[in-house]
N, C-alpha and C. Protein backbone atom coordinates (compact mmCIF):
# COMPACT_ATOMS: atom_id res chain seq x y z
N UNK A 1 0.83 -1.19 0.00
CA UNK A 1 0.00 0.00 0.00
C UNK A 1 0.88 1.25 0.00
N UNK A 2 0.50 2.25 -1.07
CA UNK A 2 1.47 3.37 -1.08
C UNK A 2 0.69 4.54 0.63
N UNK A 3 1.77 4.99 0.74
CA UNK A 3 1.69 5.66 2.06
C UNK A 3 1.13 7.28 1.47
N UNK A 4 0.30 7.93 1.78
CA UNK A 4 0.44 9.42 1.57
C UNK A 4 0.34 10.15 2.77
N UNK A 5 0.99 11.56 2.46
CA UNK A 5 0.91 12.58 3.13
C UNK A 5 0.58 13.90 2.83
N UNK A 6 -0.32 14.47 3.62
CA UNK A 6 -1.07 16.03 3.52
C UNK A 6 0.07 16.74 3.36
N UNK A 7 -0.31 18.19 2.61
CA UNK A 7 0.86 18.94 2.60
C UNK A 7 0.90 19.45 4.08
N UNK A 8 0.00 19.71 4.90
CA UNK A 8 0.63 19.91 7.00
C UNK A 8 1.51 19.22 6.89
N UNK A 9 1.24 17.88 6.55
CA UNK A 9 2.26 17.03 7.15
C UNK A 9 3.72 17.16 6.80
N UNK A 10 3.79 17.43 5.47
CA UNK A 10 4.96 17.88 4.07
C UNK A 10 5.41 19.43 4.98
N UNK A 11 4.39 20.50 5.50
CA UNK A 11 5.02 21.51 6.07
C UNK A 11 6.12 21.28 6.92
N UNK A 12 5.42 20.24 8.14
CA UNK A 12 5.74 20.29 9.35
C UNK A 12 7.20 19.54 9.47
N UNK A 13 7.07 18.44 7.95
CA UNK A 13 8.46 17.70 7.77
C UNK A 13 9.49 18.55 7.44
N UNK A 14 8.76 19.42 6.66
CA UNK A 14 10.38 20.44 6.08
C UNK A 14 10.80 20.98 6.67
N UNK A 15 9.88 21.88 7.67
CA UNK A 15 10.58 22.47 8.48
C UNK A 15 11.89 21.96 9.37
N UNK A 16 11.73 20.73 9.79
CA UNK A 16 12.53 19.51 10.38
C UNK A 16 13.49 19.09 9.48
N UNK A 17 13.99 19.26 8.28
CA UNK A 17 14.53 19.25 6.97
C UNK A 17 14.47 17.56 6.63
N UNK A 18 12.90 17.10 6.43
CA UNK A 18 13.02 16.32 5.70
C UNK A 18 13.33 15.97 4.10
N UNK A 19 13.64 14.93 3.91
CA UNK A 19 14.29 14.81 2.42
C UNK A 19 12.71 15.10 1.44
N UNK A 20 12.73 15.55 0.40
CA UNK A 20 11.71 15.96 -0.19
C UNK A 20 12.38 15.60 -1.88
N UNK A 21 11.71 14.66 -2.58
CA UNK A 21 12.13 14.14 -3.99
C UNK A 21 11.18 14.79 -4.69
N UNK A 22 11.64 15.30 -5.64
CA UNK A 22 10.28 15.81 -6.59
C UNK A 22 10.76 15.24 -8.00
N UNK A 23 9.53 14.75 -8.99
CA UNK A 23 9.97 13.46 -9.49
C UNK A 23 9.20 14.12 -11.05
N UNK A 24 9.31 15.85 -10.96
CA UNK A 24 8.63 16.33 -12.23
C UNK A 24 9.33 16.47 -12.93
N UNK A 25 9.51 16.60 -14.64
CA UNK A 25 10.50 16.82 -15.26
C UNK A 25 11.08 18.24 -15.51
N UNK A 26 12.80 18.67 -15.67
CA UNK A 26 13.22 19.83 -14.83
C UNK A 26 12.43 21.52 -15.60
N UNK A 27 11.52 21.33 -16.48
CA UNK A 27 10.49 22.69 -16.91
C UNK A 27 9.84 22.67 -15.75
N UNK A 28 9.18 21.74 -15.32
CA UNK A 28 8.12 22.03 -14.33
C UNK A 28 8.67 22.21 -12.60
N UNK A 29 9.89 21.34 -12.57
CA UNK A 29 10.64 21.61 -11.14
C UNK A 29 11.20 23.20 -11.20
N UNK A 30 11.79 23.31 -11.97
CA UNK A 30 11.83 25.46 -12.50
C UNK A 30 11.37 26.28 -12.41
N UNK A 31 9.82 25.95 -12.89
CA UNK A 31 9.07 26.61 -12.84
C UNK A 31 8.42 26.83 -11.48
N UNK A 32 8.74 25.58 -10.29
CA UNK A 32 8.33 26.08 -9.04
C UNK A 32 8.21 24.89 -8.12
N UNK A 33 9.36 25.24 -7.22
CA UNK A 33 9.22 23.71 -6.68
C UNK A 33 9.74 24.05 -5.18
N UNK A 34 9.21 23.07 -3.96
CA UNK A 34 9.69 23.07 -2.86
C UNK A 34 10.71 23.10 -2.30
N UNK A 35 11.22 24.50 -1.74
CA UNK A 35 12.54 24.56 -1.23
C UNK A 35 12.88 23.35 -0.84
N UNK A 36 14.52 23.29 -1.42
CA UNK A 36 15.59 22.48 -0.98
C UNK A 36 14.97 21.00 -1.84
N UNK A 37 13.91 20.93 -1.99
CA UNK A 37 13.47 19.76 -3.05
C UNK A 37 14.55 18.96 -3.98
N UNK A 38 14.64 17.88 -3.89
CA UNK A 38 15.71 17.46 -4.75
C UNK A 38 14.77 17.12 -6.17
N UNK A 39 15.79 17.26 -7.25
CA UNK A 39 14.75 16.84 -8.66
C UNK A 39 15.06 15.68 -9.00
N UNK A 40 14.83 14.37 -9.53
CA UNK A 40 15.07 13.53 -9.87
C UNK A 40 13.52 12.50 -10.57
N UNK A 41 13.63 13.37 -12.07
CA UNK A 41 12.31 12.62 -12.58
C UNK A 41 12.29 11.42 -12.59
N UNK A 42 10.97 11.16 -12.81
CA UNK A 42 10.45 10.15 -13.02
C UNK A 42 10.77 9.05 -13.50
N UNK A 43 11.17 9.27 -14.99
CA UNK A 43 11.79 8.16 -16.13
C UNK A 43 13.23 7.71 -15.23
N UNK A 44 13.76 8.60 -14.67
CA UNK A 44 15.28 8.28 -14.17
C UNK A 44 15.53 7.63 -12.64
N UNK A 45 14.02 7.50 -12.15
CA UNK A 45 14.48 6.95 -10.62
C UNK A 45 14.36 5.90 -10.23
N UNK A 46 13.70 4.65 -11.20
CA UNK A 46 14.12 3.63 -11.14
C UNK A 46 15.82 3.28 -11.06
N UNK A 47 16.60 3.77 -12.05
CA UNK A 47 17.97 4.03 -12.12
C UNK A 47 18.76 4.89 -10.55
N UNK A 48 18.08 5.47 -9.96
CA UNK A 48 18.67 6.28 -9.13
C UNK A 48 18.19 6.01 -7.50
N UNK A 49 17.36 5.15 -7.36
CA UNK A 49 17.07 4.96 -5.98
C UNK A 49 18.29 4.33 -4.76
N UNK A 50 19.32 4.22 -4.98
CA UNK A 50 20.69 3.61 -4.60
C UNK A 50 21.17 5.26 -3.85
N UNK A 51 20.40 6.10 -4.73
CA UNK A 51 20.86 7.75 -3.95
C UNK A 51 20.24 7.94 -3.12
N UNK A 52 19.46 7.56 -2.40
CA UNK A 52 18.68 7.77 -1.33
C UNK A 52 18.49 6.86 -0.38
N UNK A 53 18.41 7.78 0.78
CA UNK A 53 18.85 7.75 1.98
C UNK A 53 17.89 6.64 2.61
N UNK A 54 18.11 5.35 3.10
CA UNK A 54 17.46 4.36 3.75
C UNK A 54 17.32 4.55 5.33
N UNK A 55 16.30 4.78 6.17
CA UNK A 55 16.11 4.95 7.50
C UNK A 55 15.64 6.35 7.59
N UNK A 56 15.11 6.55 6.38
CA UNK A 56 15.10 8.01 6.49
C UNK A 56 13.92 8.32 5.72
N UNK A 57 12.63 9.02 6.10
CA UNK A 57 11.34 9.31 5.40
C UNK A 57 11.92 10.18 4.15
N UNK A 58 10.72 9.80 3.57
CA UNK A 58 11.28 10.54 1.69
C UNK A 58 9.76 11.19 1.43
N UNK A 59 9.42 12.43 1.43
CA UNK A 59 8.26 12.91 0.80
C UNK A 59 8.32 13.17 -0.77
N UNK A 60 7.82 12.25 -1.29
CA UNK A 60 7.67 12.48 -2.74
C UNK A 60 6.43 13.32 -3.45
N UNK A 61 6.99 14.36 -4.28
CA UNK A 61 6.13 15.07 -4.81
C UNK A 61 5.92 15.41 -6.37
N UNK A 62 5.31 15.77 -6.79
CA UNK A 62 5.09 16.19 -8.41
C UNK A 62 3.88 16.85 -9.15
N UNK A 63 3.33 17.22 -9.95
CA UNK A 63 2.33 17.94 -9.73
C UNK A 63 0.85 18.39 -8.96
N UNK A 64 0.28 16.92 -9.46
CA UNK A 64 -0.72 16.62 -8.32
C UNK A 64 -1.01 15.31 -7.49
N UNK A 65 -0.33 14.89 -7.80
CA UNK A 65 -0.20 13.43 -6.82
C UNK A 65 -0.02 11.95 -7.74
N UNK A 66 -0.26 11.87 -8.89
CA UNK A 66 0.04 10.70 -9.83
C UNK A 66 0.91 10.14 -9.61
N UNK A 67 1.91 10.61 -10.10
CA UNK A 67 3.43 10.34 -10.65
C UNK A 67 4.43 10.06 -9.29
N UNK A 68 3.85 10.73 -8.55
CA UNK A 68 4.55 10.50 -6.74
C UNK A 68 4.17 9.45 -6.44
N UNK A 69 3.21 8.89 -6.08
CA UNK A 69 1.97 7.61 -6.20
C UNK A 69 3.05 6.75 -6.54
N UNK A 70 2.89 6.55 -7.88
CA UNK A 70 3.97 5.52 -8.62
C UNK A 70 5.39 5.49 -7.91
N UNK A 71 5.90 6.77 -7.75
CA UNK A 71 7.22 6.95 -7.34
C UNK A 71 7.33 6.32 -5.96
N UNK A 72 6.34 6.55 -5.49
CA UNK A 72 6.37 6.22 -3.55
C UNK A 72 6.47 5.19 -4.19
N UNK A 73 5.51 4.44 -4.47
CA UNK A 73 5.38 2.81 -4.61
C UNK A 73 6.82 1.79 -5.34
N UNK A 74 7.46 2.80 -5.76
CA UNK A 74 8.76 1.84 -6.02
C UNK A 74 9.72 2.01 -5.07
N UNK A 75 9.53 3.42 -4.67
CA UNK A 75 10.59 3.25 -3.66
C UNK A 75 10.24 2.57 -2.18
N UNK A 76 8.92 2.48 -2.03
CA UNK A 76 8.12 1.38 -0.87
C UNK A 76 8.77 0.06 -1.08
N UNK A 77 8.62 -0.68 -2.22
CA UNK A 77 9.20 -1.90 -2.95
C UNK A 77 10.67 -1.78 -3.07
N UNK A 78 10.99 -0.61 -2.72
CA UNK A 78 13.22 -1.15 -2.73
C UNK A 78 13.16 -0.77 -1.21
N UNK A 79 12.15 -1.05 0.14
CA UNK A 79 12.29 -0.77 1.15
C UNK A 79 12.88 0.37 1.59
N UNK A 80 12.04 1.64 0.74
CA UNK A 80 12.62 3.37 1.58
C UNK A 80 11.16 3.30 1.98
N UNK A 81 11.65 4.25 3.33
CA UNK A 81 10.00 4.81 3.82
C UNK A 81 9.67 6.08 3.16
N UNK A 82 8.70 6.25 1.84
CA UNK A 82 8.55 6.67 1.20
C UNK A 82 6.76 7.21 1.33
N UNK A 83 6.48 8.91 1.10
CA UNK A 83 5.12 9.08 1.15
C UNK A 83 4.94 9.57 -0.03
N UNK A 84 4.12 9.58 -0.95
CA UNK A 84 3.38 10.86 -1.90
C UNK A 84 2.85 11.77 -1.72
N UNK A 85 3.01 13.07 -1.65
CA UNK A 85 2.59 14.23 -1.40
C UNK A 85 1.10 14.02 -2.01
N UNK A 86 -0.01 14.12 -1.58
CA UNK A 86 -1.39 14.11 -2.16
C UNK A 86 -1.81 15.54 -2.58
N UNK A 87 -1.85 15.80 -3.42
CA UNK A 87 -2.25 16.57 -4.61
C UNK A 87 -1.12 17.64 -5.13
N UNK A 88 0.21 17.20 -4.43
CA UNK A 88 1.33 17.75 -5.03
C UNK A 88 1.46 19.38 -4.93
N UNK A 89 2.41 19.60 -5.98
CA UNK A 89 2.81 20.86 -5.82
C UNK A 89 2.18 21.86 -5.80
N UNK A 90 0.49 21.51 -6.70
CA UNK A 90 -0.13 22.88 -6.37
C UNK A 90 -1.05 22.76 -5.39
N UNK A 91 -1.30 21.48 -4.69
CA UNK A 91 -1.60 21.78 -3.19
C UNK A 91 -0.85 22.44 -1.96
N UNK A 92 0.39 22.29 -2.37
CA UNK A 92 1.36 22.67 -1.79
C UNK A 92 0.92 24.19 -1.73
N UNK A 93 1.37 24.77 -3.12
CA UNK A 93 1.21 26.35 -3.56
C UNK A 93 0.07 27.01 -3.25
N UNK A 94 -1.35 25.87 -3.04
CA UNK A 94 -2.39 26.50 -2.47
C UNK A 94 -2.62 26.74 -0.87
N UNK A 95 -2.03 25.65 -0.43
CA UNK A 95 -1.61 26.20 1.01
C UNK A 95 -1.01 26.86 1.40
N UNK A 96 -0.14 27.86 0.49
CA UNK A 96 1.09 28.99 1.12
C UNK A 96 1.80 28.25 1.30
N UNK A 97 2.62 27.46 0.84
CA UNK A 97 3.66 26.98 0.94
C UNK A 97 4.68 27.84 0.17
N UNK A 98 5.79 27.81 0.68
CA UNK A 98 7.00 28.37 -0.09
C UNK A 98 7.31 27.56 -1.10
N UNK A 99 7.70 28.49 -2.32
CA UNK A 99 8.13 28.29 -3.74
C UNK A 99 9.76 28.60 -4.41
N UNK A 100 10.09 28.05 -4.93
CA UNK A 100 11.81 28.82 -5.19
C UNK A 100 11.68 27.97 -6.58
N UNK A 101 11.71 29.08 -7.43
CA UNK A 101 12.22 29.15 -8.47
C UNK A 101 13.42 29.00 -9.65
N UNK A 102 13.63 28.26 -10.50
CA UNK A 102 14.76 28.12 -10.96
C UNK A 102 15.18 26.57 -10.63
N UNK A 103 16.63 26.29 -11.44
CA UNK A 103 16.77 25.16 -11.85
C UNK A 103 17.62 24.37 -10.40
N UNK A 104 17.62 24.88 -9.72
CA UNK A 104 18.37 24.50 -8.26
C UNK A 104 17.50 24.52 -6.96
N UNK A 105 17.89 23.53 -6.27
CA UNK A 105 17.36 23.28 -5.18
C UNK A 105 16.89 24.51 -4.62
N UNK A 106 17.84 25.60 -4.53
CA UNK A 106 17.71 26.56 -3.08
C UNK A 106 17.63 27.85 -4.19
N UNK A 107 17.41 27.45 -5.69
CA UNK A 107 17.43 28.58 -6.19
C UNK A 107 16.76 29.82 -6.03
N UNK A 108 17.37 31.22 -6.30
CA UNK A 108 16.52 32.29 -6.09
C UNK A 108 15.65 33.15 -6.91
């Protein structure tokens, strides 16, 4: 069963600097994505789950919750504790969540 989490919950983790994967491809992570968010689409994280951190919650996000879904669920199946952000980034953006712009994590 894939695990989800509210964006409160996604707030309350970041603040705590949980790891946060965002799994959109890099136009749409640019165009606006959760501080400190790491990018690592979709097509490429089957290939890349060896980068992430085991013992350690992973909030996965992407536009509105699809593609995270999927994403949690593989990384559930290589044993990360992995959530999907439920309705993603523009739930995020509709809750006042902070946004940072540009092609970098912490970009300004």
């Amino acid at each position: 069963m894939i695990q989800e989490a509210d964006v409160r919950e996604l707030a309350a983790a970041h603040r705590g600097g949980a790891l946060v994967v965002d799994v959109r491809e890099p136009g749409e992570y640019s165009a606006g994505h959760v501080p400190g968010a790491r990018l690592v689409p979709l097509a490429s994280l089957p290939g890349r789950i060896a980068e992430l951190p085991r013992g350690e919650r992973i909030y996965v996000i992407c536009a509105s919750g699809g593609r995270s879904r999927a994403a949690a669920g593989w990384l559930a199946s290589a044993g990360l504790d992995a959530r999907s952000v439920s309705g993603g980034t523009s739930a995020w953006i509709a809750a006042g969540g902070p946004v940072v712009r540009g092609p970098r994590e912490n970009a300004a």
